[in-house]
N, C-alpha and C. Protein backbone atom coordinates (compact mmCIF):
# COMPACT_ATOMS: atom_id res chain seq x y z
N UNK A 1 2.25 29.58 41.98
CA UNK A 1 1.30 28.51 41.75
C UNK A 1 1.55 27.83 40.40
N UNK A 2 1.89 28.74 39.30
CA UNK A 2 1.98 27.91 38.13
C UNK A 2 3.86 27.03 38.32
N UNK A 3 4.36 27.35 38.97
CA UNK A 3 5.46 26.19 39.21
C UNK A 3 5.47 24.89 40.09
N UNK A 4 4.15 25.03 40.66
CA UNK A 4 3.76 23.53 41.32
C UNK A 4 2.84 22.91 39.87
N UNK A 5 2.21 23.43 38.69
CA UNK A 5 1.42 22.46 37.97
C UNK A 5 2.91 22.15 36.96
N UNK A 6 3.82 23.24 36.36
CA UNK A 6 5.31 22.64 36.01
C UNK A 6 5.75 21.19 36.66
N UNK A 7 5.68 21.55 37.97
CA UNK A 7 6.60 20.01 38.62
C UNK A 7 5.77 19.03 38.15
N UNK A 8 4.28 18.82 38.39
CA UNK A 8 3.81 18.01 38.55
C UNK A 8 3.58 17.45 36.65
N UNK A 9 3.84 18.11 35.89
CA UNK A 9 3.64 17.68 34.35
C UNK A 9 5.13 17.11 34.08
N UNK A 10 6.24 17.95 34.80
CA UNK A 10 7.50 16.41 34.68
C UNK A 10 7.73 15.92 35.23
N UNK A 11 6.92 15.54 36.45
CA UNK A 11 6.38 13.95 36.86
C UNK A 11 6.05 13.19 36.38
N UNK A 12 5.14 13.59 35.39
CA UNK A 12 4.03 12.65 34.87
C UNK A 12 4.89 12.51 33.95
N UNK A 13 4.96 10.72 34.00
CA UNK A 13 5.64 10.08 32.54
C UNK A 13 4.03 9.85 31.44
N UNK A 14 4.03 9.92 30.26
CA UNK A 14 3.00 9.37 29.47
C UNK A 14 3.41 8.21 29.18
N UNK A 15 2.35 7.24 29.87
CA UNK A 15 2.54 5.47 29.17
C UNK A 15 2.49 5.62 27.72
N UNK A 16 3.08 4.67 26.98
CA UNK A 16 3.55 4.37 25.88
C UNK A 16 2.22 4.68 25.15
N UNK A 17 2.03 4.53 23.60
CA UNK A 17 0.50 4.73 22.48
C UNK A 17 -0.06 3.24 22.68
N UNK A 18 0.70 2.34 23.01
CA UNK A 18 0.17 0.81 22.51
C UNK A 18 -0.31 0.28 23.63
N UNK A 19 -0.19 1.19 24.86
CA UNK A 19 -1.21 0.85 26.07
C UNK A 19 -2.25 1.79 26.37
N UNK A 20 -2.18 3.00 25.76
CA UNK A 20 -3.00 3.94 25.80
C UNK A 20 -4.22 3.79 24.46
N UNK A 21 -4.18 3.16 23.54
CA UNK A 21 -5.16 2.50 22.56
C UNK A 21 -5.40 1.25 23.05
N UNK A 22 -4.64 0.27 23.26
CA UNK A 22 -5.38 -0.71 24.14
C UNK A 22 -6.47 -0.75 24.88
N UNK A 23 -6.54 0.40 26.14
CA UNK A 23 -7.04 0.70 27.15
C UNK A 23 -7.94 1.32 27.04
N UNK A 24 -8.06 2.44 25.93
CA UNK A 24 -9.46 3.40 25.55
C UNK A 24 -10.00 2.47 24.87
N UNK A 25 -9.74 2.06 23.82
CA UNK A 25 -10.20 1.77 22.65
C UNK A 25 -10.60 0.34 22.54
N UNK A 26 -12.00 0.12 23.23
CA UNK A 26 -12.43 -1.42 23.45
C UNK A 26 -12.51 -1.97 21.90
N UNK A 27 -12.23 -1.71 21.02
CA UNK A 27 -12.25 -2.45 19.21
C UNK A 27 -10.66 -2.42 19.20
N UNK A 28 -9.68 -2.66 19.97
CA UNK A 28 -8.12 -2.17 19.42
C UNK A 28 -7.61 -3.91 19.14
N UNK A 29 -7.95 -4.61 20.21
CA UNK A 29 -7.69 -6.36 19.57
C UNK A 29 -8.51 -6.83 18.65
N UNK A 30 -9.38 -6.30 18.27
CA UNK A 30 -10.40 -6.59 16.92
C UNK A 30 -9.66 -5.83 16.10
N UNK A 31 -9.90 -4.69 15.76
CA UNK A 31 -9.01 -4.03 14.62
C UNK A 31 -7.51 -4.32 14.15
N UNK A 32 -6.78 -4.65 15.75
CA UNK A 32 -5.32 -5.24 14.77
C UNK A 32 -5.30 -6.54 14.58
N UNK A 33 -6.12 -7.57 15.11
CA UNK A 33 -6.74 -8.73 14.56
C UNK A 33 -7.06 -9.16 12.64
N UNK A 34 -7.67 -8.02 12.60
CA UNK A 34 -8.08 -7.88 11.10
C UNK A 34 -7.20 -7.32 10.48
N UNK A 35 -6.23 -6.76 10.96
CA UNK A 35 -5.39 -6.48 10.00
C UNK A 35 -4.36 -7.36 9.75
N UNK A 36 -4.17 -8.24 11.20
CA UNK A 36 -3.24 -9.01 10.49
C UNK A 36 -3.95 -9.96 9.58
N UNK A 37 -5.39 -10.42 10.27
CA UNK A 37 -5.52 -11.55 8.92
C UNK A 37 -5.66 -10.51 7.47
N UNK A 38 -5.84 -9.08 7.31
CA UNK A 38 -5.64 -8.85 5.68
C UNK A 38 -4.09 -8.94 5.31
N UNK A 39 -3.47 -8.61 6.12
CA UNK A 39 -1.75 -9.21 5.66
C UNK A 39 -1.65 -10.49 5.23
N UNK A 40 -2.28 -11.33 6.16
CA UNK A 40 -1.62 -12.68 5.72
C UNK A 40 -2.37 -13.31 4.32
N UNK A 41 -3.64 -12.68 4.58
CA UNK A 41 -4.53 -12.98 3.15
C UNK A 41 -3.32 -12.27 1.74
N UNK A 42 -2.96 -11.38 1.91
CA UNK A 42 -2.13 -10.48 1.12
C UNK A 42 -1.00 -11.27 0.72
N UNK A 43 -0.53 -11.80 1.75
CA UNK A 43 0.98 -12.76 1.70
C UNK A 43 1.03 -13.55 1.07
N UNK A 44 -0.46 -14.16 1.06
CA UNK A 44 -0.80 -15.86 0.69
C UNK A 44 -1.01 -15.41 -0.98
N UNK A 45 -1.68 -14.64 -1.29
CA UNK A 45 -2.09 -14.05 -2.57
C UNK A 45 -0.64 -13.86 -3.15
N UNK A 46 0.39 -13.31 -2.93
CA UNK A 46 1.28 -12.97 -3.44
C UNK A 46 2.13 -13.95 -3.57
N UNK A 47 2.28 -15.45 -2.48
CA UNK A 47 3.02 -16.21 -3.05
C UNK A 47 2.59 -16.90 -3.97
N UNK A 48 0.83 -16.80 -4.47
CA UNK A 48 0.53 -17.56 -5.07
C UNK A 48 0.48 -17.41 -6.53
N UNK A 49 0.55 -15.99 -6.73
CA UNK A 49 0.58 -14.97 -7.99
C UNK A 49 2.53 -15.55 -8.03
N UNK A 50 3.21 -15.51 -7.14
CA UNK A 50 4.67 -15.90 -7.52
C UNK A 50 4.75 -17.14 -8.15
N UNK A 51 4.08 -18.43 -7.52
CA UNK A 51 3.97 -19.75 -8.01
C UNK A 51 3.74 -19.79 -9.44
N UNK A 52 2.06 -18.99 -9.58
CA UNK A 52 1.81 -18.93 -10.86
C UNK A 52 2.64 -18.43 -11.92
N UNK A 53 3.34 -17.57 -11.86
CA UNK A 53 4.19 -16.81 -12.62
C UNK A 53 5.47 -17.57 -12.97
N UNK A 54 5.70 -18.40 -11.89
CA UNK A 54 6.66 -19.15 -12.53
C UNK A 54 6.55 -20.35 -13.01
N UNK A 55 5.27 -20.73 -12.98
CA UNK A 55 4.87 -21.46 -13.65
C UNK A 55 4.49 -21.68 -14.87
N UNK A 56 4.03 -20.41 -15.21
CA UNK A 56 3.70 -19.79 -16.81
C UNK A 56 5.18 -19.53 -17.48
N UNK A 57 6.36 -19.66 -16.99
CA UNK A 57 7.96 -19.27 -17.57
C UNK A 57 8.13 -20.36 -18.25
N UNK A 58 7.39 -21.11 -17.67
CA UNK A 58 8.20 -22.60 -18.97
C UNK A 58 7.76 -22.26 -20.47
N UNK A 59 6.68 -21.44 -20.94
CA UNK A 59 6.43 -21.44 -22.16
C UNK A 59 4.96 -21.05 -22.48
N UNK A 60 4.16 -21.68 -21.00
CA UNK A 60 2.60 -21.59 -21.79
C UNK A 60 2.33 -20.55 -20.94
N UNK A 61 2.26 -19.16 -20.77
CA UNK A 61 1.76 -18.15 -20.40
C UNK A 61 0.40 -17.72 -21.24
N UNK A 62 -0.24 -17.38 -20.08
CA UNK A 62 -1.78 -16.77 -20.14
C UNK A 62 -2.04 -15.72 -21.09
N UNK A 63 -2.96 -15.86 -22.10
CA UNK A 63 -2.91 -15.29 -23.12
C UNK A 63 -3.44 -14.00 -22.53
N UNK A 64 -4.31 -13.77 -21.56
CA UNK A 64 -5.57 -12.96 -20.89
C UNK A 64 -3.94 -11.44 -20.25
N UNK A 65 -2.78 -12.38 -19.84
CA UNK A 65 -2.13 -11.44 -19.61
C UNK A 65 -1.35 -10.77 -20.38
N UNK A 66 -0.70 -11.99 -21.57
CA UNK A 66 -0.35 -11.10 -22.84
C UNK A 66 -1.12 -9.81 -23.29
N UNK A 67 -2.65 -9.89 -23.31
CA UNK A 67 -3.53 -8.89 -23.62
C UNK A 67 -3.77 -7.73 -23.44
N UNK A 68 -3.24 -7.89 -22.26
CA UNK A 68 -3.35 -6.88 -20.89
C UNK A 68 -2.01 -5.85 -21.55
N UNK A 69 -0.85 -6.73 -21.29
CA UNK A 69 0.00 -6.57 -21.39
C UNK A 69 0.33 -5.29 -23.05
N UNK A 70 -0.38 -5.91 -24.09
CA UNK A 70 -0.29 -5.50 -25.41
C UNK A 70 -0.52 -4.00 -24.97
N UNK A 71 -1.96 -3.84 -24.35
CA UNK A 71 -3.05 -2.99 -23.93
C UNK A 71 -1.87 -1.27 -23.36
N UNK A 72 -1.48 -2.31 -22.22
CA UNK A 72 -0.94 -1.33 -21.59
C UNK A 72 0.56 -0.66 -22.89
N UNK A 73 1.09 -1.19 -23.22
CA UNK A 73 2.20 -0.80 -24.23
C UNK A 73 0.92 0.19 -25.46
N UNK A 74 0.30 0.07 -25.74
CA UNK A 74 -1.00 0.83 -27.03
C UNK A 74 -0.72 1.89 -25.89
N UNK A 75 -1.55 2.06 -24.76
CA UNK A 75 -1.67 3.21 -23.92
C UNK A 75 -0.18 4.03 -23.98
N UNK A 76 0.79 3.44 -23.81
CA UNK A 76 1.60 4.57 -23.21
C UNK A 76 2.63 5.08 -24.78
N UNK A 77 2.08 4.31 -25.41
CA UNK A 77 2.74 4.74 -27.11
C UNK A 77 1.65 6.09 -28.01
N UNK A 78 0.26 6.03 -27.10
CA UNK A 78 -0.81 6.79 -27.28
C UNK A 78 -0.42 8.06 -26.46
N UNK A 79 -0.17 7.75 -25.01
CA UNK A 79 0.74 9.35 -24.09
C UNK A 79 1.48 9.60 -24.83
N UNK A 80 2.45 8.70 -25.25
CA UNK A 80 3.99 9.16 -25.26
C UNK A 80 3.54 10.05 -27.42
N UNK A 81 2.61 9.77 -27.94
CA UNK A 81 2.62 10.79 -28.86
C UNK A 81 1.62 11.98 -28.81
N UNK A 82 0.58 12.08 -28.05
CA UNK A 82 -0.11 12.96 -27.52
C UNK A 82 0.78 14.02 -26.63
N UNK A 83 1.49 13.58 -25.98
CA UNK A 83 2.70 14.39 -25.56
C UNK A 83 3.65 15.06 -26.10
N UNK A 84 4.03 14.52 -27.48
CA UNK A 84 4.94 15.30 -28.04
C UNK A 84 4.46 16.12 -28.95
N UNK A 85 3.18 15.95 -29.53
CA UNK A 85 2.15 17.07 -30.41
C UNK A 85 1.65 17.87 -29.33
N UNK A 86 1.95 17.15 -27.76
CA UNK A 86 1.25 18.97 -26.97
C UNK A 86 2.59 19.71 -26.73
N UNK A 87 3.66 19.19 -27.28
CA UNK A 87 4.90 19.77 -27.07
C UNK A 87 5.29 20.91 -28.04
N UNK A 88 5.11 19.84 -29.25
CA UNK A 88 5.34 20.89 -30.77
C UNK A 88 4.28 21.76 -30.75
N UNK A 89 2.92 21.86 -30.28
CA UNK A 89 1.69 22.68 -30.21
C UNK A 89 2.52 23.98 -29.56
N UNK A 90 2.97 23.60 -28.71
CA UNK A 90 3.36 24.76 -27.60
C UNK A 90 5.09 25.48 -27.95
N UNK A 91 5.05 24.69 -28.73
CA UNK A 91 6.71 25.61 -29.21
C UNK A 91 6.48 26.22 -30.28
N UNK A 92 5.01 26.27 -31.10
CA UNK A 92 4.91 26.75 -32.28
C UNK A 92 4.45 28.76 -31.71
């Protein structure tokens, strides 16, 4: 008996995932709906952050990002010596 439920499981092909979520899952054209519009929202954002950026190359760049910018270099000059006094701490 258990070699007739064998045959019958490699019979059975499993339809593909992208018809089997389709088919259960009454939100599956809404959900990948929204995802593509957050991609393309994403896309649009990024060429526009590209535009800007090269737009600021001619010379007059945003002071707000210089700032940022300063900010982040303080931070990692702040790790990078906190790190080496937990270094010498620990070799003493």
């Amino acid at each position: 008996m258990k070699s007739g439920v064998g045959r019958r499981e490699e019979s059975y092909e499993e339809p593909p995932p992208e018809f089997i979520k389709a088919h259960e899952d009454p939100m599956y054209d809404i959900i990948q709906e929204n995802k593509r519009h957050k991609k393309d929202i994403r896309i649009q954002q990024s060429k526009q952050l590209l535009e800007d950026s090269a737009s600021d190359d001619d010379g007059s760049s945003s002071s707000s990002s210089e700032q940022k910018r300063k900010k982040r270099k303080r931070r990692k000059k702040r790790k990078h010596k906190s790190s080496k006094s937990n270094e010498s701490s620990d070799s003493e």
